[in-house]
Protein backbone atom coordinates (compact mmCIF):
# COMPACT_ATOMS: atom_id res chain seq x y z
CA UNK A 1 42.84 53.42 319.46
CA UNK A 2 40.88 50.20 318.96
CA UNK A 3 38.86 48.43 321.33
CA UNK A 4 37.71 45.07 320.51
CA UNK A 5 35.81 42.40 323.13
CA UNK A 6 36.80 39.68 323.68
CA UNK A 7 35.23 36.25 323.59
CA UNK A 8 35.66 32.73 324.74
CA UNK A 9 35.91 29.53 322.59
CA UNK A 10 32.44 29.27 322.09
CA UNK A 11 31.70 32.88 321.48
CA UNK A 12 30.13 33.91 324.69
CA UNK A 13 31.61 37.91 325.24
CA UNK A 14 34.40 37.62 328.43
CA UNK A 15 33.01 41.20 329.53
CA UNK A 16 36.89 41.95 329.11
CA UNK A 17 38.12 43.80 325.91
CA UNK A 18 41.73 44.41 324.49
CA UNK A 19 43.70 47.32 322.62
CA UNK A 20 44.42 46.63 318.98
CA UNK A 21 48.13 45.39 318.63
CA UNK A 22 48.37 44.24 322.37
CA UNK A 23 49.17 40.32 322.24
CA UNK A 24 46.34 37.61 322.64
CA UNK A 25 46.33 35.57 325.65
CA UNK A 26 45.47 31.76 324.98
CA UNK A 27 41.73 31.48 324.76
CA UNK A 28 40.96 34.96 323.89
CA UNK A 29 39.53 35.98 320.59
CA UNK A 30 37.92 38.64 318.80
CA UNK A 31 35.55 39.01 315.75
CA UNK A 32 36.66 39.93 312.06
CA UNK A 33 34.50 40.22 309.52
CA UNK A 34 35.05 40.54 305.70
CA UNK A 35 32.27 41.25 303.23
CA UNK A 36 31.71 40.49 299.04
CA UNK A 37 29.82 42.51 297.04
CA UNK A 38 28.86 41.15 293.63
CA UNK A 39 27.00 42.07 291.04
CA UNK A 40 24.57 40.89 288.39
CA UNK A 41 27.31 40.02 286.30
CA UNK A 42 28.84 37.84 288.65
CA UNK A 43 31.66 39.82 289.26
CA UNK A 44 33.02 40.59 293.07
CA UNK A 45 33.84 44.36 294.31
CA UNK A 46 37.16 44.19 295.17
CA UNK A 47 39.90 46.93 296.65
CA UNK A 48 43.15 47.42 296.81
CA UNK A 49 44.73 48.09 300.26
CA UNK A 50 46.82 51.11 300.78
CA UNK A 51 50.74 51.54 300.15
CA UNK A 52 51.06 52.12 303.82
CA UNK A 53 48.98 49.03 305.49
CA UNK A 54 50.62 46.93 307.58
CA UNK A 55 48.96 44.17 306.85
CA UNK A 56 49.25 43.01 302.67
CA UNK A 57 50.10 46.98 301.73
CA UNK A 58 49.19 47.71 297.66
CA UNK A 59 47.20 44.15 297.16
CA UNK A 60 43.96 44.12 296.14
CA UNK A 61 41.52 41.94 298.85
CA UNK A 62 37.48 40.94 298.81
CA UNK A 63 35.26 44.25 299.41
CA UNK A 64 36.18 44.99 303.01
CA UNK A 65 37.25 43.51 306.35
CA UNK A 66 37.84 44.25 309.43
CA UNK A 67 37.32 43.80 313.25
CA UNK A 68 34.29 44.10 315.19
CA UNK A 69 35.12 47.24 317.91
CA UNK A 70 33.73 47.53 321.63
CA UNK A 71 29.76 46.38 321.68
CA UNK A 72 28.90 45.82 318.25
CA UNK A 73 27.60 43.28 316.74
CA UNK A 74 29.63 41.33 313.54
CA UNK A 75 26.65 42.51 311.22
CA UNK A 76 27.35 45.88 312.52
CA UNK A 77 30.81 45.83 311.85
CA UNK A 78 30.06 44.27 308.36
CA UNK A 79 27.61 48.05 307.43
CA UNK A 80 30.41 50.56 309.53
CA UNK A 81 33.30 48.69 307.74
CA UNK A 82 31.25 49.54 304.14
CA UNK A 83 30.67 52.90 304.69
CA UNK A 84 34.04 53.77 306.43
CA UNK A 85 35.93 52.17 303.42
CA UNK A 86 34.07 52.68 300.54
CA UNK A 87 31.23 55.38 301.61
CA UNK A 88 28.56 52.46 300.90
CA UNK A 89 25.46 52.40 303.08
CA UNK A 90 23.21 49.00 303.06
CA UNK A 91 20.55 48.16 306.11
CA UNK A 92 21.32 45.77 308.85
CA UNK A 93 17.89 43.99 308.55
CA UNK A 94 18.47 40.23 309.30
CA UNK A 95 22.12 40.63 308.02
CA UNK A 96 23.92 36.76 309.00
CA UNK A 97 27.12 35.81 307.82
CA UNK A 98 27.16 33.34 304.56
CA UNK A 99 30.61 31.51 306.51
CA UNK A 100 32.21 31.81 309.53
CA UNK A 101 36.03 30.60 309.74
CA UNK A 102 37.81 29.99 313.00
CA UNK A 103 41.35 31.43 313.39
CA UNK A 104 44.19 31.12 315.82
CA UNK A 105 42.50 34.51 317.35
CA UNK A 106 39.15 34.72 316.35
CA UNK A 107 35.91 34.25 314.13
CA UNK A 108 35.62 35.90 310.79
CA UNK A 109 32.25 36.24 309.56
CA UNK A 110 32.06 36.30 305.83
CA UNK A 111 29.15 38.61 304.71
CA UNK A 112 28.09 37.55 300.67
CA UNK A 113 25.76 40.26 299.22
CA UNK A 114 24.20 41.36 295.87
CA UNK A 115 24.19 44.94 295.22
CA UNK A 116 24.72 47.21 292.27
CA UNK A 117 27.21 49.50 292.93
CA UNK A 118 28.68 52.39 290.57
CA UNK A 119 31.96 52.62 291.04
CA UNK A 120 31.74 56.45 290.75
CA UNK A 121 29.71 56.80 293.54
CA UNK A 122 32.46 55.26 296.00
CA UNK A 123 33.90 57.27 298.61
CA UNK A 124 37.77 55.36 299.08
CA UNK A 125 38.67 56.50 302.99
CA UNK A 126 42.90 56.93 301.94
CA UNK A 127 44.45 55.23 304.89
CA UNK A 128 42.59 52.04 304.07
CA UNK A 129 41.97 52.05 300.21
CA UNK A 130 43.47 53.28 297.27
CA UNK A 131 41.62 51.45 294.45
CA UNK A 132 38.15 49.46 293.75
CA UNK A 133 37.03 47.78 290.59
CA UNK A 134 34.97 45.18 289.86
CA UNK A 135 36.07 41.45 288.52
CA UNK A 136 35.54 38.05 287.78
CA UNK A 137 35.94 35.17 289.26
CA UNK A 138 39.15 34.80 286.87
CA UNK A 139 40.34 37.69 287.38
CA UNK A 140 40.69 37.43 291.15
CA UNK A 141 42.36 34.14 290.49
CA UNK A 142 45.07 35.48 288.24
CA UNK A 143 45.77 38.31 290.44
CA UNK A 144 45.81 35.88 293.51
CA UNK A 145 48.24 33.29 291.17
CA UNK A 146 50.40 36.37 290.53
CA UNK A 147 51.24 37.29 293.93
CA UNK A 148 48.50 40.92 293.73
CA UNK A 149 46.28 39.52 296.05
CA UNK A 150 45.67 39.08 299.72
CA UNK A 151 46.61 35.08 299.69
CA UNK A 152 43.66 33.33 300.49
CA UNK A 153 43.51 29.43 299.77
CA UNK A 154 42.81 29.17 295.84
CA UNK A 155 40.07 27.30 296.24
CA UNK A 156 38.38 30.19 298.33
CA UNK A 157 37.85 32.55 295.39
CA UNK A 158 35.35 30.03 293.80
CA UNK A 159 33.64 28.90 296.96
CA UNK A 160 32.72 32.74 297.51
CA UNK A 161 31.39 32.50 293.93
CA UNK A 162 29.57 29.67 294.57
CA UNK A 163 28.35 30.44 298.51
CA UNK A 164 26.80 33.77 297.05
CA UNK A 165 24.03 31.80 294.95
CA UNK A 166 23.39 29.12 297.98
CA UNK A 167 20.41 30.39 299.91
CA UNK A 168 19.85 27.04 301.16
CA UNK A 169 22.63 24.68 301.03
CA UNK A 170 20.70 21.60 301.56
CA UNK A 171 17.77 22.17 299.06
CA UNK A 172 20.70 22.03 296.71
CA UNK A 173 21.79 18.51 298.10
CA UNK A 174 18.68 17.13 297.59
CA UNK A 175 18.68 17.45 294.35
């Protein structure tokens, strides 16, 4: 069982939580979070989900997701979700989301790293994951055009890309 806090419109914690898969009352929302890993070749670490999720079962999605549980943090979330799905440890130091994108229910935090990862090294937990590989920008688009992907807007894909190599968003502008 899954306890997540809830917050208000702004963000501030209720001090009330809920039970995964109980419904939302109006004004309550949680935290998600979802997390890219790319690599020097400008590709994104992507899974596939599991045959039996409920949620998009057998397509392939960004690195991980999930919710934020009972008194953690989002950038907490973002290093348990890692290792849970994939068996890949990084450090919280000064971990912020790249994005955050309001929902009916919630916030989700989108966490852009670098990181070299061999895919041999990756632990897949089975209820969550049943495949990883690495690909390109392309790639993700095709899969996402042919129906294998979790259906993001199309012009997400690229703004990830793009969002990955912006450490400061208006130093670019100025130029």
């Amino acid at each position: 069982m899954e306890i997540w806090d809830i917050y208000d419109n702004n963000r501030q914690k209720t001090n009330r939580t809920m039970v995964r898969g109980t419904p939302f009352k109006t004004g309550d929302y949680i935290t998600v979070i979802h997390g890219c890993i790319f690599n020097h070749k400008n590709e994104m670490l992507i899974q596939q989900r599991q045959s039996t999720k409920n949620g998009w079962p057998n397509l392939w999605d960004v690195t991980v997701g999930g919710s934020a549980i009972h008194n953690e943090t989002s950038s907490e979330a973002f290093v348990r979700e890692l290792y849970e799905e994939l068996g890949i440890t990084i450090e919280n130091n000064n971990l912020r989301p790249h994005i955050t994108i309001n929902f009916e229910n919630g916030f989700d935090d989108f966490y852009l790293i670098d990181q070299e990862v061999n895919l041999e090294d990756i632990k897949l937990q089975y209820e969550e994951v049943q495949a990883v590989k690495w690909a390109t920008q392309e790639e993700i688009l095709e899969l996402l055009e042919n129906n294998k992907f979790v259906p993001y807007q199309t012009h997400f894909i690229p703004f990830l890309f793009v969002l990955r190599n912006q450490k400061n968003i208006f130093e670019t502008l100025k130029k």
